[in-house]
C-alpha atoms as a PDB file:
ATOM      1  CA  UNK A   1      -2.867 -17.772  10.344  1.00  0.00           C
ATOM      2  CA  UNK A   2      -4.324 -14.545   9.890  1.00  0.00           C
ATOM      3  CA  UNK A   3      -7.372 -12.676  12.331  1.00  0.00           C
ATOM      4  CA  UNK A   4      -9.268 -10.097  10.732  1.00  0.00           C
ATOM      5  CA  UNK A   5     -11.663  -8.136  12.970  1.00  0.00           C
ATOM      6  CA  UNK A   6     -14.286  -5.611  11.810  1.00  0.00           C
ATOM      7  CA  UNK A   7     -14.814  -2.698  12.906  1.00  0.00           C
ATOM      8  CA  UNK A   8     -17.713  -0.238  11.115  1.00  0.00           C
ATOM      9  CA  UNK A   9     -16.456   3.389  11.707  1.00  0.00           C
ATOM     10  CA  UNK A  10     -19.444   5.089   9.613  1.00  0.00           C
ATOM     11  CA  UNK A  11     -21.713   4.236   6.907  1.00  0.00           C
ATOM     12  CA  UNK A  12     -18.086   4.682   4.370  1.00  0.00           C
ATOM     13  CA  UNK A  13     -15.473   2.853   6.288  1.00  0.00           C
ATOM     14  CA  UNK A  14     -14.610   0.010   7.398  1.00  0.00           C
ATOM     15  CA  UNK A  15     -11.285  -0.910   9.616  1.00  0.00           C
ATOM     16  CA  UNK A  16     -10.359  -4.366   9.247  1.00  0.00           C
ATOM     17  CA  UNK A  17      -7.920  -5.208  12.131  1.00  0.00           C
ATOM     18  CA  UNK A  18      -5.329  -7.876  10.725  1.00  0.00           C
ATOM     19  CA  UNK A  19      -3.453 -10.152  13.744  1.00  0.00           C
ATOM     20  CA  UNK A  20      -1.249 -12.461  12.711  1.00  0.00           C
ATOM     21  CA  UNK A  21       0.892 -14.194   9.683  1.00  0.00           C
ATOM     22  CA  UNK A  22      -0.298 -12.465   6.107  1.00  0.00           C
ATOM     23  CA  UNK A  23       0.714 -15.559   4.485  1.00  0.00           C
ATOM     24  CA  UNK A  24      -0.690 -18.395   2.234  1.00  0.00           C
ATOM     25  CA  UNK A  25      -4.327 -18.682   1.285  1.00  0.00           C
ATOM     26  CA  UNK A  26      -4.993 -15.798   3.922  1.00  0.00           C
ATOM     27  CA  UNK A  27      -3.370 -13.060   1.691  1.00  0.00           C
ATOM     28  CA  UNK A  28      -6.165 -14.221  -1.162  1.00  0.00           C
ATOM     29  CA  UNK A  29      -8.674 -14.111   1.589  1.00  0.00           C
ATOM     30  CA  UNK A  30      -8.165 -10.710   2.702  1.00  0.00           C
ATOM     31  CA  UNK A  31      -8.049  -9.600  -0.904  1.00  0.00           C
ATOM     32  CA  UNK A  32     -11.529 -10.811  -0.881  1.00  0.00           C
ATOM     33  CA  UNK A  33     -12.701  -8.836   1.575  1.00  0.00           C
ATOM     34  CA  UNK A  34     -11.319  -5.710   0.326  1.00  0.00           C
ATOM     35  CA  UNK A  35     -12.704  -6.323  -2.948  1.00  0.00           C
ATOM     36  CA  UNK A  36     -15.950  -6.989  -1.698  1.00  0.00           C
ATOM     37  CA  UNK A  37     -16.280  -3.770   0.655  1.00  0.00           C
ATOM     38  CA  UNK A  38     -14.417  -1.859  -1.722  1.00  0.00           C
ATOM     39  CA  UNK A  39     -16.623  -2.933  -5.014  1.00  0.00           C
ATOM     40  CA  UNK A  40     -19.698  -4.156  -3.334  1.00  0.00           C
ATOM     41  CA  UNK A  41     -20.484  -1.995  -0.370  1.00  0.00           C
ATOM     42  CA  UNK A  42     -18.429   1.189  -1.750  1.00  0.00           C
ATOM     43  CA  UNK A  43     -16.223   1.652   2.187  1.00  0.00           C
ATOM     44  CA  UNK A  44     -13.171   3.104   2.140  1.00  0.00           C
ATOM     45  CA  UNK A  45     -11.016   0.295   3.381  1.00  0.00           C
ATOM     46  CA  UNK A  46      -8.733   0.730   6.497  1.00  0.00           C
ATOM     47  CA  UNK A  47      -6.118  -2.095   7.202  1.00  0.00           C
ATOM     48  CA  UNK A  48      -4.559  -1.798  10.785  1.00  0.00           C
ATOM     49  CA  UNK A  49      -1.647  -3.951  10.289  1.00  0.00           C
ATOM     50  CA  UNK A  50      -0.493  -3.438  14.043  1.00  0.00           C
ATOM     51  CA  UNK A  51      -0.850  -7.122  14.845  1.00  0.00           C
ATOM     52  CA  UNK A  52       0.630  -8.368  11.829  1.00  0.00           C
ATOM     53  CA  UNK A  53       3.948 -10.302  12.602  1.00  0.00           C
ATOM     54  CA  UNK A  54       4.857 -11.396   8.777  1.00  0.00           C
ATOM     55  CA  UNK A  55       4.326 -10.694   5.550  1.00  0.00           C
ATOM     56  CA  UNK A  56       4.772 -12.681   2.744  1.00  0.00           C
ATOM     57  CA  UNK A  57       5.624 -11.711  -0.666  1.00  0.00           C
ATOM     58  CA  UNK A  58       2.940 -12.542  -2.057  1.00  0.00           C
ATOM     59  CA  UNK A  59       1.191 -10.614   0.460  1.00  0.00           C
ATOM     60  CA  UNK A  60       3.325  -7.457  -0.599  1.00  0.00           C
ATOM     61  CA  UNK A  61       2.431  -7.859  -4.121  1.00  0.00           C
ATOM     62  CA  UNK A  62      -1.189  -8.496  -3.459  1.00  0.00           C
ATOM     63  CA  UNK A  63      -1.699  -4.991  -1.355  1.00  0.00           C
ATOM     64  CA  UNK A  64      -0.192  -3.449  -4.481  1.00  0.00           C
ATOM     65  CA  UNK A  65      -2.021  -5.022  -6.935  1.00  0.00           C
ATOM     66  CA  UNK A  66      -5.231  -3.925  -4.740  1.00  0.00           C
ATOM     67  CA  UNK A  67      -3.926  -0.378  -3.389  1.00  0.00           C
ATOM     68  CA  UNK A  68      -6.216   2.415  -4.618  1.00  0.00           C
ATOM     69  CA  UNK A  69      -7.860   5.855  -2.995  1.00  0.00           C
ATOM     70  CA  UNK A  70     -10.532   3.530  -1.374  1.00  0.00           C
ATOM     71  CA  UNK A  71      -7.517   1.357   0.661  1.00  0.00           C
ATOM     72  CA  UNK A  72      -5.270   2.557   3.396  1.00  0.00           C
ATOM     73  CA  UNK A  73      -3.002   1.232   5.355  1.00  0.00           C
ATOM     74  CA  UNK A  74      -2.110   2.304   9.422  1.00  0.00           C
ATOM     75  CA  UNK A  75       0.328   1.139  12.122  1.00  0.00           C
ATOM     76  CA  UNK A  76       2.381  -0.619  10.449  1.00  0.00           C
ATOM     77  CA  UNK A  77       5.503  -2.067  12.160  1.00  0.00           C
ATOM     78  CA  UNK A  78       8.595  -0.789  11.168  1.00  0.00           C
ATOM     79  CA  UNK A  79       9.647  -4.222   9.261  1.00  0.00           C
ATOM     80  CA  UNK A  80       6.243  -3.999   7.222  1.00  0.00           C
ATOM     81  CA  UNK A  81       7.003  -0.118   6.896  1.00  0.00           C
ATOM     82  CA  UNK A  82       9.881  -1.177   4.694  1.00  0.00           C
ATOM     83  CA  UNK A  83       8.575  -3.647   2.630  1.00  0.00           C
ATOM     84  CA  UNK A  84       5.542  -1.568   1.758  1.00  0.00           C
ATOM     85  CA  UNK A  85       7.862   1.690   1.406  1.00  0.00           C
ATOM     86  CA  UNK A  86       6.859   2.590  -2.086  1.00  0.00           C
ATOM     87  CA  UNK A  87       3.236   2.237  -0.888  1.00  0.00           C
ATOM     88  CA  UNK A  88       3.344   4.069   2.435  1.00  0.00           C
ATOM     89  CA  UNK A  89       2.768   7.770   2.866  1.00  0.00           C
ATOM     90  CA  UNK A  90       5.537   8.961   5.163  1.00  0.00           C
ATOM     91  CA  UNK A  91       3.764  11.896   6.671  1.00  0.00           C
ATOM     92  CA  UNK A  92       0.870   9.804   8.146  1.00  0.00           C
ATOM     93  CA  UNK A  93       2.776   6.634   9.134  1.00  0.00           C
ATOM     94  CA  UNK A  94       0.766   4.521   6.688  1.00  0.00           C
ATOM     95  CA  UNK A  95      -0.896   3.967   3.430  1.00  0.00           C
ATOM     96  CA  UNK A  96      -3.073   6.361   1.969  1.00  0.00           C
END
């Protein structure tokens, strides 16, 4: 099970706070989401993946099917840090 809290920085970003297990019908549901304030709302999408305790592989594949200038990722743990290496900017810490 995956939470996903909002939290409105400004009028162009959104943070979406992930807590939990990025598996199973959650990783297509938080695809949604970034679609939607990516596409529909035109944020910049921040995923704080601090809470996240496990990432699937489809959940890998899915951030970088969706990972574009309007997504970043932050605070990743170092176990996520690895499996998103080739999708992580190493001077902030996280995606960008």
């Amino acid at each position: 099970m995956l939470r996903i809290t909002e939290m409105f920085e400004d009028d162009k970003t959104i943070t979406l706070k992930l807590d939990g297990k990025l598996v199973g019908t959650c990783i297509s549901h938080l695809e949604e989401q970034c679609f939607n304030y990516k596409a529909k709302t035109n944020k910049t999408v921040i995923l704080d993946f601090s809470g996240v305790s496990y990432i699937e592989t489809d959940g890998v594949r899915m951030l970088e099917s969706i990972k574009d200038e309007k997504l970043q990722i932050v605070n990743c743990p170092l176990f996520i840090e690895a499996l998103l290496q080739d999708l992580i900017s190493t001077d902030k810490g996280g995606m960008t």
